[in-house]
N, C-alpha and C. Protein backbone atom coordinates (compact mmCIF):
# COMPACT_ATOMS: atom_id res chain seq x y z
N UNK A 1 0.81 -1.20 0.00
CA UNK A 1 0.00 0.00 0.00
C UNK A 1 0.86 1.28 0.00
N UNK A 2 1.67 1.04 0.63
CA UNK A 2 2.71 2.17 0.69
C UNK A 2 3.13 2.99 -0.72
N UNK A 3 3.69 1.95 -1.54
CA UNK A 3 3.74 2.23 -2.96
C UNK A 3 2.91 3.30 -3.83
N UNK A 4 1.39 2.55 -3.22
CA UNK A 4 0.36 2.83 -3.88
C UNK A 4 0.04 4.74 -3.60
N UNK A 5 -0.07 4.32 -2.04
CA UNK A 5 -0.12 5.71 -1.48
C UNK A 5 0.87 7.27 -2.18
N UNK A 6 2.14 6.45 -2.25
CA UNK A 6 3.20 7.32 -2.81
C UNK A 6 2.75 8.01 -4.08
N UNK A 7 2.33 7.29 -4.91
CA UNK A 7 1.68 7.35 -6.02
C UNK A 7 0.73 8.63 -6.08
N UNK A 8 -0.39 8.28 -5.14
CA UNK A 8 -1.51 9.12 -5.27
C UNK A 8 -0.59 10.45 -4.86
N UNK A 9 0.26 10.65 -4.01
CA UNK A 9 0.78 12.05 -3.67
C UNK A 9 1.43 12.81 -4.57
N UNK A 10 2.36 11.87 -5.32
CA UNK A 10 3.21 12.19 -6.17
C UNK A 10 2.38 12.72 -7.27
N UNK A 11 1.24 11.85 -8.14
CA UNK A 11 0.69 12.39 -9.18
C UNK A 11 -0.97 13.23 -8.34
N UNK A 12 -1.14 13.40 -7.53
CA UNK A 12 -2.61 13.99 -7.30
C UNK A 12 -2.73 15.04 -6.06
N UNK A 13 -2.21 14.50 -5.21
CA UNK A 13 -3.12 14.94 -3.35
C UNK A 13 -2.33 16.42 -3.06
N UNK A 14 -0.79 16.42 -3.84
CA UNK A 14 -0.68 17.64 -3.43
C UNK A 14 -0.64 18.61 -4.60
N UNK A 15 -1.15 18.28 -5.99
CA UNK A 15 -1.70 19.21 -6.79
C UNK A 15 -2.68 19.88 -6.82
N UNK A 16 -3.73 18.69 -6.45
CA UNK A 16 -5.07 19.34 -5.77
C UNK A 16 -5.54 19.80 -4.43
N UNK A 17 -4.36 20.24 -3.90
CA UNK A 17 -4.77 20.58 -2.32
C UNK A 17 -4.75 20.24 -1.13
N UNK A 18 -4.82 18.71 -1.50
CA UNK A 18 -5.50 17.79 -0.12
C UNK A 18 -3.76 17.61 0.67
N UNK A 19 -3.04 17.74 0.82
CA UNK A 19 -1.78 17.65 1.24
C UNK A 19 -0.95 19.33 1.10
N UNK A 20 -0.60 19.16 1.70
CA UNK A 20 0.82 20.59 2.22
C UNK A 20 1.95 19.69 2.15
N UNK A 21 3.08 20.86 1.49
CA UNK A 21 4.57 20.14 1.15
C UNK A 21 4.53 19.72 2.85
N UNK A 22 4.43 20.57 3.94
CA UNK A 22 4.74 19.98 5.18
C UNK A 22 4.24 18.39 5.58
N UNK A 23 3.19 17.83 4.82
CA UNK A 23 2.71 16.56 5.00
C UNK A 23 3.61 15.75 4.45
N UNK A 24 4.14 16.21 3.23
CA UNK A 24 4.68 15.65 2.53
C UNK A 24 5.81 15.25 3.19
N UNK A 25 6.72 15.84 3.14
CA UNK A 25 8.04 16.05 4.31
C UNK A 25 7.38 14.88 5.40
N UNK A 26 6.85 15.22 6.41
CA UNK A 26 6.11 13.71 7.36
C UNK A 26 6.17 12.68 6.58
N UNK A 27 4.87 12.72 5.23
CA UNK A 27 5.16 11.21 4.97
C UNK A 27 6.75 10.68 4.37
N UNK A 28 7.22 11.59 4.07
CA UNK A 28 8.68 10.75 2.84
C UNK A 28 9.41 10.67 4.81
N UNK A 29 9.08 11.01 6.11
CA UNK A 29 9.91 10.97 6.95
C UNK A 29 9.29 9.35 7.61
N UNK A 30 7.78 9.02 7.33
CA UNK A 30 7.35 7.84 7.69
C UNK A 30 7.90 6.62 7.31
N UNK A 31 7.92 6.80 5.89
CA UNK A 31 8.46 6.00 4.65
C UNK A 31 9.66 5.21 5.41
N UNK A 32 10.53 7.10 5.11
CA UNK A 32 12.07 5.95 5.99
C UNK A 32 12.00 5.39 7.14
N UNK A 33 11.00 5.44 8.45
CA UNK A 33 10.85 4.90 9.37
C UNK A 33 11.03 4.03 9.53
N UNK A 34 9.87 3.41 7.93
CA UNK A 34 9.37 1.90 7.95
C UNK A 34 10.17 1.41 8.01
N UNK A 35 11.17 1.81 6.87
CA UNK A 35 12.29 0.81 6.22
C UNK A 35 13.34 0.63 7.00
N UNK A 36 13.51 1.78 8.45
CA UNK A 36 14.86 1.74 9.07
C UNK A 36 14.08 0.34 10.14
N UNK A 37 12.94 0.10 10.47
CA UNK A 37 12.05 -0.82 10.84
C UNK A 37 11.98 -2.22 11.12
N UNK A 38 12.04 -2.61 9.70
CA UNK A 38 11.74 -3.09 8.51
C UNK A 38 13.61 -3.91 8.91
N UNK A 39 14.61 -2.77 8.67
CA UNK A 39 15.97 -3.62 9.02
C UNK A 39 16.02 -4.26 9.98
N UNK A 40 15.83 -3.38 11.03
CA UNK A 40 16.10 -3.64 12.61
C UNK A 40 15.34 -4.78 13.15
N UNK A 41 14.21 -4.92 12.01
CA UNK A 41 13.39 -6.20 12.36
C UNK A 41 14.18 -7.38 13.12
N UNK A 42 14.96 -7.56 12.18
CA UNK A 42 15.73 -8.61 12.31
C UNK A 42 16.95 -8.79 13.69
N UNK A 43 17.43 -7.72 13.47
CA UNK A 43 18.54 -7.26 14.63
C UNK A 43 17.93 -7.00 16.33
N UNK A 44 16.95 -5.90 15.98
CA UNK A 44 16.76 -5.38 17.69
C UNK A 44 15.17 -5.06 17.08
N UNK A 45 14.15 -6.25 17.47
CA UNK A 45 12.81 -5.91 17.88
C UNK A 45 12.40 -4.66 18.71
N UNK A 46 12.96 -4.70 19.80
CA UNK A 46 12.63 -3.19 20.31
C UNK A 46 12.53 -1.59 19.63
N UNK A 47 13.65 -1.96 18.69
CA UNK A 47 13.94 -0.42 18.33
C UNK A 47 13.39 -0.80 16.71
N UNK A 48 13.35 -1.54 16.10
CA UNK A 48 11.99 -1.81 15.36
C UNK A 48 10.57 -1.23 15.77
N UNK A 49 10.38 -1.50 17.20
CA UNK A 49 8.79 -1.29 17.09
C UNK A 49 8.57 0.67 17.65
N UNK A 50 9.86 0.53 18.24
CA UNK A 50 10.12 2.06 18.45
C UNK A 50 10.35 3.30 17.51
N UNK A 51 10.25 2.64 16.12
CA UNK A 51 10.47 3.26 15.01
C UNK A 51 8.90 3.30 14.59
N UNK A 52 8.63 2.47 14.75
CA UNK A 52 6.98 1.66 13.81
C UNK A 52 6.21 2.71 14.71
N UNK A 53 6.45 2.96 16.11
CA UNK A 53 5.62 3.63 17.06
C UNK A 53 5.68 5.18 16.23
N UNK A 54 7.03 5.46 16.01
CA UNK A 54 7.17 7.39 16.02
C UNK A 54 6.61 7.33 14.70
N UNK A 55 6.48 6.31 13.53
CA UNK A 55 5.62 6.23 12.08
C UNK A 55 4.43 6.79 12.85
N UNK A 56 3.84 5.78 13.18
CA UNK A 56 2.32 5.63 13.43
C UNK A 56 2.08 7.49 13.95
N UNK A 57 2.74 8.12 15.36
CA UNK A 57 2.55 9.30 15.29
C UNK A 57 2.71 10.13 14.62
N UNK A 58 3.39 10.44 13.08
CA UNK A 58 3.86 11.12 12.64
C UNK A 58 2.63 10.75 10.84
N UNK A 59 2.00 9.60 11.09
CA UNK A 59 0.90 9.25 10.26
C UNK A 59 -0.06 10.08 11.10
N UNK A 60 -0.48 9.96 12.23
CA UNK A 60 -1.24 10.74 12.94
C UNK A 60 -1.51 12.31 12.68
N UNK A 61 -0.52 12.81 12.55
CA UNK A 61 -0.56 14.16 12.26
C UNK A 61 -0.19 14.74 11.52
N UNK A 62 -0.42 14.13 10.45
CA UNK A 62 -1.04 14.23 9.33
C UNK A 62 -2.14 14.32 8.72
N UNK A 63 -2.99 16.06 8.02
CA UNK A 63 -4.31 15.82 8.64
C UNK A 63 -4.12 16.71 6.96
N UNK A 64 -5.34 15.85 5.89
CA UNK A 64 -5.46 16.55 4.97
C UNK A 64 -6.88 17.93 4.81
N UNK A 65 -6.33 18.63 4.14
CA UNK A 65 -7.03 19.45 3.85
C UNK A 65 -8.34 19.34 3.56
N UNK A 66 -8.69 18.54 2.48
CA UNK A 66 -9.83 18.13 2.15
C UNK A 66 -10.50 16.70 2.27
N UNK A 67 -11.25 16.22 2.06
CA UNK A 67 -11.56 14.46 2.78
C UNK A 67 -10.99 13.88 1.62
N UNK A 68 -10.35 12.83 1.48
CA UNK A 68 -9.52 12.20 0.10
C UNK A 68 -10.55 11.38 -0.26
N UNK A 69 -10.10 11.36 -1.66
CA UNK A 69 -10.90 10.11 -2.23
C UNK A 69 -10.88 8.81 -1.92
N UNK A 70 -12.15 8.37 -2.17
CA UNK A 70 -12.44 6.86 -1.45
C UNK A 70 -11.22 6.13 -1.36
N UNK A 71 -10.70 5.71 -2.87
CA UNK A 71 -9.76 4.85 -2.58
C UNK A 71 -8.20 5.03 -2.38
N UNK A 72 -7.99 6.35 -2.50
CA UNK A 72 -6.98 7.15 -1.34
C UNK A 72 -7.18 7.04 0.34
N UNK A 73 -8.18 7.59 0.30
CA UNK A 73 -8.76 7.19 2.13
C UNK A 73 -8.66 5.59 2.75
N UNK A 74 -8.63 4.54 1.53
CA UNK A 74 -8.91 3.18 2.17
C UNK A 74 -7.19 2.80 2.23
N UNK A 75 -6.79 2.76 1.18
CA UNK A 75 -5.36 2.76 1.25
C UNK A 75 -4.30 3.68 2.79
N UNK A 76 -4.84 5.11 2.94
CA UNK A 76 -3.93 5.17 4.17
C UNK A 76 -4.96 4.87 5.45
N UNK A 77 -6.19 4.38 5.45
CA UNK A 77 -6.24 3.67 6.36
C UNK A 77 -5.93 2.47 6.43
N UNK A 78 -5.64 1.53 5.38
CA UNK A 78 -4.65 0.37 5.06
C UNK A 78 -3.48 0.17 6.25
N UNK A 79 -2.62 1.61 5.90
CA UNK A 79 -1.16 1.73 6.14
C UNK A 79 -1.25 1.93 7.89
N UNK A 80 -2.40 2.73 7.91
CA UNK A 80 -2.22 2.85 9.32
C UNK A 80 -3.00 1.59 10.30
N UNK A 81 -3.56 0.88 9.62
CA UNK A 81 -3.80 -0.30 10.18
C UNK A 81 -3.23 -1.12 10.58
N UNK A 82 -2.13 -1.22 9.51
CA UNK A 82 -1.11 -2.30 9.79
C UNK A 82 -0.05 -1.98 10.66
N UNK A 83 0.16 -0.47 10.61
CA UNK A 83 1.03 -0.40 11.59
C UNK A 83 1.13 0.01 12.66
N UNK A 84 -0.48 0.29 13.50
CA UNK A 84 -0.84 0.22 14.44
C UNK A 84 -1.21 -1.55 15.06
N UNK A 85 -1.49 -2.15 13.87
CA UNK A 85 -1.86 -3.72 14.23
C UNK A 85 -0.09 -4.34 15.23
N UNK A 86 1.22 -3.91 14.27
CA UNK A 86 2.40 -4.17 14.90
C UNK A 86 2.41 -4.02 16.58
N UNK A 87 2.29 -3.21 16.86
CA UNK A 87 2.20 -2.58 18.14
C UNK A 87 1.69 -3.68 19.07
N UNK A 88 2.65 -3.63 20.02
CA UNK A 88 1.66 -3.91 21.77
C UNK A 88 0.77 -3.34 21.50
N UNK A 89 -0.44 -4.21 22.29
CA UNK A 89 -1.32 -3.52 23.25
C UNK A 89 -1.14 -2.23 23.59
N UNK A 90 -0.44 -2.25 25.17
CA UNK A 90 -0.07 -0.99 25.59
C UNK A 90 0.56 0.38 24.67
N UNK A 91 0.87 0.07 23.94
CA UNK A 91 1.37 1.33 23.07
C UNK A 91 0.43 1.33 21.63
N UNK A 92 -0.55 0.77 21.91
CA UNK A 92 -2.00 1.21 20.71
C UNK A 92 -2.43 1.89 21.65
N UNK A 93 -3.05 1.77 23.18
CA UNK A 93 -3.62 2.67 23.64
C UNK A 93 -2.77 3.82 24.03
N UNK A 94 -1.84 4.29 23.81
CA UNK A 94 -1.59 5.52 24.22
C UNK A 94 -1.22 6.13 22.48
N UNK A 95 -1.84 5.31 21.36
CA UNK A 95 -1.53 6.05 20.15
C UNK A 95 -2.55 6.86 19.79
């Protein structure tokens, strides 16, 4: 989904409004989150999910301008599904 998402920004969300370069900047800063994530998976679980955590806030506040289109809207609720699904318990409820 990630891909997908990139997509819609790159060709649409911030031509037409619905995104600020400042969102933008957040998401390309989420992106690398994942992926620094995504490494650490393997190495140090902790600081994996401590990465996945500061994503998820930094998806959070991220707030578009206008309501996105359907299948823009299903896609980053996709992204943020899954990477709130990663998470403890305890650190979904304080997300």
């Amino acid at each position: 989904m990630i891909p997908l998402f990139q997509d819609d920004i790159d060709t649409f969300l911030v031509k037409e409004g619905y995104l600020t370069e400042e969102d933008v900047k957040k998401w390309n800063d989420i992106v690398k989150l994942i992926k620094e994530a995504y490494k650490k998976s393997f190495s140090s679980p902790n600081e994996c999910l401590e990465k996945v955590k500061n994503a998820t806030e930094l998806l959070s506040s991220i707030s578009t301008k206008k309501p996105l289109p359907p299948e823009m809207k299903t896609r980053l609720e996709e992204i943020k599904g899954y990477l709130y699904s990663l998470l403890p318990e305890e650190a979904n409820s304080s997300a």
